[in-house]
C-alpha atoms as a PDB file:
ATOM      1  CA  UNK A   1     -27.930  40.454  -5.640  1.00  0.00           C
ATOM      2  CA  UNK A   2     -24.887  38.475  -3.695  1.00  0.00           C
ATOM      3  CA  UNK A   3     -22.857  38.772  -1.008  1.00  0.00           C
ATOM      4  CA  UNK A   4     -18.690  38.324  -1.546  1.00  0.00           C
ATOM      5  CA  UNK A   5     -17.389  37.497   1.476  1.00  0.00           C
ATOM      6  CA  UNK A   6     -13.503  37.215   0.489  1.00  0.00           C
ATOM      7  CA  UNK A   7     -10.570  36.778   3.053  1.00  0.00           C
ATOM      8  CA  UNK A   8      -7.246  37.497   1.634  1.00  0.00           C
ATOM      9  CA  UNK A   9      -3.218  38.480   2.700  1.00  0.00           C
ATOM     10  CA  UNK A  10      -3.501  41.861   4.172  1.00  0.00           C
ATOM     11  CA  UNK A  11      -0.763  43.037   2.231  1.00  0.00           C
ATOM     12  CA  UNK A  12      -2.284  42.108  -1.373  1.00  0.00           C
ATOM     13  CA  UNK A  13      -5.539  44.566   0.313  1.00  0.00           C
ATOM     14  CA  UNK A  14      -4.924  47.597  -0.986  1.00  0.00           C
ATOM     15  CA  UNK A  15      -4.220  46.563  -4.520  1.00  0.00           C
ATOM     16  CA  UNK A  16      -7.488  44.324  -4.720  1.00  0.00           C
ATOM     17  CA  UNK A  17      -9.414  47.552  -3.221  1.00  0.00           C
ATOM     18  CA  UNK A  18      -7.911  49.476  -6.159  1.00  0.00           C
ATOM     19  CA  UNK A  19      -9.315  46.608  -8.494  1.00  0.00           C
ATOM     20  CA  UNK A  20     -12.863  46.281  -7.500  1.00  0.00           C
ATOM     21  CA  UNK A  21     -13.363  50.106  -7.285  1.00  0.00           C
ATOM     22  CA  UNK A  22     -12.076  50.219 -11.454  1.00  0.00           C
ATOM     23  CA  UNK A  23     -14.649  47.644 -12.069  1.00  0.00           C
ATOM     24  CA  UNK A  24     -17.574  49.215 -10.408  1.00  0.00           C
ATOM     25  CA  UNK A  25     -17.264  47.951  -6.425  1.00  0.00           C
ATOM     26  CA  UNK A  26     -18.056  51.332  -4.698  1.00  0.00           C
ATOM     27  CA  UNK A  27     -18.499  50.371  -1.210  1.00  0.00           C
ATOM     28  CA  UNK A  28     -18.043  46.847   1.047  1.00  0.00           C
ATOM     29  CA  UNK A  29     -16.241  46.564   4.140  1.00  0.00           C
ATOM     30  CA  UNK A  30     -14.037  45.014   6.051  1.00  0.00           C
ATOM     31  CA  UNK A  31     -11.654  43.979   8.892  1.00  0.00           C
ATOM     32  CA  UNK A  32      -8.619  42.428  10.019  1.00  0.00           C
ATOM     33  CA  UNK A  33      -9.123  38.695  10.732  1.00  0.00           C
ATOM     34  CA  UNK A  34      -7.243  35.548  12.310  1.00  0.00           C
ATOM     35  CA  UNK A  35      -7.932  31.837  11.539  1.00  0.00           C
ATOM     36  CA  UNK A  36      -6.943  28.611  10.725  1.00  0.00           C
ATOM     37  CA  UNK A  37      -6.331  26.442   7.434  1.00  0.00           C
ATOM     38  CA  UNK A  38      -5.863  23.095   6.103  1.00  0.00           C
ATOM     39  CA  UNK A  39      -1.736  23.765   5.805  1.00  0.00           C
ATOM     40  CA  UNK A  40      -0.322  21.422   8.738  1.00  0.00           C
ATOM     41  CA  UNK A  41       3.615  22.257   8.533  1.00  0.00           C
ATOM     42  CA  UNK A  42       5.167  25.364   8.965  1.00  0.00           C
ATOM     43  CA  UNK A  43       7.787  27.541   7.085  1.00  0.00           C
ATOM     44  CA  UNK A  44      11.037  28.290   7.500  1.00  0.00           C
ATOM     45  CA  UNK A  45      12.059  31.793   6.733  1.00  0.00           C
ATOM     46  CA  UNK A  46      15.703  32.883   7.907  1.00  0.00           C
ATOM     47  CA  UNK A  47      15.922  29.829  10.530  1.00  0.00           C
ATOM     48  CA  UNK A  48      12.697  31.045  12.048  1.00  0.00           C
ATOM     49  CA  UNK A  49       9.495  29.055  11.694  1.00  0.00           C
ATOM     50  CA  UNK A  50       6.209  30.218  11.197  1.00  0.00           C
ATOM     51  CA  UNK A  51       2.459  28.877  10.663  1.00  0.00           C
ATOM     52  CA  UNK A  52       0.462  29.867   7.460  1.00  0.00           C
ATOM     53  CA  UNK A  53      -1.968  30.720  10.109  1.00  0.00           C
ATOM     54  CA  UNK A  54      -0.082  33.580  11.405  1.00  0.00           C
ATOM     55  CA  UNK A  55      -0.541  35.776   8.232  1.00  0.00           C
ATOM     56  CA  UNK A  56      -2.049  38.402   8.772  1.00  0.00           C
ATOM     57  CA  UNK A  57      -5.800  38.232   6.956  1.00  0.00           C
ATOM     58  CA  UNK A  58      -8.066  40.205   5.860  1.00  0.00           C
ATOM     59  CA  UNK A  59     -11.887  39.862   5.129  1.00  0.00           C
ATOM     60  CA  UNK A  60     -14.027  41.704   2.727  1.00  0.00           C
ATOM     61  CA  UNK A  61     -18.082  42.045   3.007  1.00  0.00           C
ATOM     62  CA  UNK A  62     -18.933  42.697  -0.599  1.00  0.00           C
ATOM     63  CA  UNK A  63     -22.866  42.714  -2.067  1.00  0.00           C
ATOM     64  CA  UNK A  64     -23.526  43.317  -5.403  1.00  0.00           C
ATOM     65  CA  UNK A  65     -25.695  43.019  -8.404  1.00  0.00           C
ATOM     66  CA  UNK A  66     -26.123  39.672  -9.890  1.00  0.00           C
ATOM     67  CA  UNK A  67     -24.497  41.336 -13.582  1.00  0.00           C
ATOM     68  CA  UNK A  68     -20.861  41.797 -11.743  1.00  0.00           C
ATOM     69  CA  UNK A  69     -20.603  38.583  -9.596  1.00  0.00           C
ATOM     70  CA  UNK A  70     -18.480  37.252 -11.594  1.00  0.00           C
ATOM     71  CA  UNK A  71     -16.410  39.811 -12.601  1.00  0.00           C
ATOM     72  CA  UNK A  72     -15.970  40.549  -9.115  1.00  0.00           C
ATOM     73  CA  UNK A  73     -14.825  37.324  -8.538  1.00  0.00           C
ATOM     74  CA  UNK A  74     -12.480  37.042 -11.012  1.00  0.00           C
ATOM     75  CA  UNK A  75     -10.539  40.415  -9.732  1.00  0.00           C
ATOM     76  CA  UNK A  76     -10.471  39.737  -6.453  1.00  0.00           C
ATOM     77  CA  UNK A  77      -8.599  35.657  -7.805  1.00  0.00           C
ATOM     78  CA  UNK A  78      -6.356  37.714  -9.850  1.00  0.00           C
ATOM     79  CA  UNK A  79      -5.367  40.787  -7.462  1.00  0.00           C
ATOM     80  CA  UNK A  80      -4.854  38.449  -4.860  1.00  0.00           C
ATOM     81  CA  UNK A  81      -2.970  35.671  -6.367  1.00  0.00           C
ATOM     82  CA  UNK A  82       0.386  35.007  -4.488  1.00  0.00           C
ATOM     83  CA  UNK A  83       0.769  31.311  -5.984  1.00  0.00           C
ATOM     84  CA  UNK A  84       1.578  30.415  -2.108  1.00  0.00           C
ATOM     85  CA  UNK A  85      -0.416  28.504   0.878  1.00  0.00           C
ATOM     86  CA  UNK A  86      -2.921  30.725   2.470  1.00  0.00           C
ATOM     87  CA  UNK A  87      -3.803  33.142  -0.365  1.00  0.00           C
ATOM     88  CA  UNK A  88      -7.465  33.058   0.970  1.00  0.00           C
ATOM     89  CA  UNK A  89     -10.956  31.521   0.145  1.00  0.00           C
ATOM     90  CA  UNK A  90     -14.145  33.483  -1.880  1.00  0.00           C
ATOM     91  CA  UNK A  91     -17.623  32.925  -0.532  1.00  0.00           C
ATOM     92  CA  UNK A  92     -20.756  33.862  -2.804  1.00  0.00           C
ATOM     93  CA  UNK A  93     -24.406  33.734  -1.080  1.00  0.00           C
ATOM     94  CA  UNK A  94     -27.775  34.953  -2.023  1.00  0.00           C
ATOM     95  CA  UNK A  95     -29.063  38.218  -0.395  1.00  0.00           C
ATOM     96  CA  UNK A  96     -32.798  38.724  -0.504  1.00  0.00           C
ATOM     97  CA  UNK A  97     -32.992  42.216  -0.329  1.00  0.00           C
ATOM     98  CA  UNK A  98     -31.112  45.176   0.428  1.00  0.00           C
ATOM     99  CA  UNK A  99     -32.152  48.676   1.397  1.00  0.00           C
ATOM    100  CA  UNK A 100     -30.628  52.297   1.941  1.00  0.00           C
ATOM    101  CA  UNK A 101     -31.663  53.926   5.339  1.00  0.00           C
ATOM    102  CA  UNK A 102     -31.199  57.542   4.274  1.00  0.00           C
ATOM    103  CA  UNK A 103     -33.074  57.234   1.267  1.00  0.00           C
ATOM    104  CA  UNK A 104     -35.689  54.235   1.480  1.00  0.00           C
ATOM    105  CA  UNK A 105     -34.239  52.612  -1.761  1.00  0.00           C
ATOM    106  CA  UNK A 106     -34.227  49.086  -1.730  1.00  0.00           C
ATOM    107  CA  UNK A 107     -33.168  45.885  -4.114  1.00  0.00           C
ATOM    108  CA  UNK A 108     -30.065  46.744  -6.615  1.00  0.00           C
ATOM    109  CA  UNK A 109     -30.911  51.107  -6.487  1.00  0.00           C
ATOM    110  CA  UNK A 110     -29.934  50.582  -2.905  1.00  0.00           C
ATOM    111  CA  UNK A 111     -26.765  49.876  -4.521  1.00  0.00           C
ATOM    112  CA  UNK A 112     -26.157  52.506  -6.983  1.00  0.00           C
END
């Protein structure tokens, strides 16, 4: 199993949510986040000036079974592709083990 921890533009969410639930992705969370980046200068949109930083993020808790990493990957990449500064970074770790209170299930059939 691994853990997708994905932060992305807020307004390309609902489309990538669409995405992973057509390839298989039935549950992850997530939550509105704020950070910083490597961009140092600003935009200019109508005379006003803004940071990359000020987009509003947001950050998805994904785990999964080792045969849809990748596939996960690549939707999230393509769903969330603006081409611009501050589409968002993918993270991919290693869980140990998982398990489902209700039910006692544990490793990937906590999953299913």
């Amino acid at each position: 199993m691994k853990k997708i921890e994905a932060i992305i533009r807020k307004s390309e969410f609902d489309e990538t949510k669409k995405a992973l639930h057509d390839i298989g992705v039935t549950f992850f969370s997530y939550w509105d986040v704020t950070g910083v980046g490597n961009e140092k200068q600003g935009h200019v949109y109508r005379g006003v000036s803004y940071s990359t930083a000020d987009i509003q993020r947001r950050f998805l808790s994904i785990v999964v079974m080792d045969s849809i990493v990748e596939k996960a990957v690549e939707t999230i990449c393509s769903t969330a592709y603006t081409g611009d500064v501050g589409d968002g970074k993918i993270f991919v770790s290693p869980i140990d083990e998982a398990y489902r209170i209700r039910t006692k299930e544990n490793g990937e059939d906590s999953l299913k």
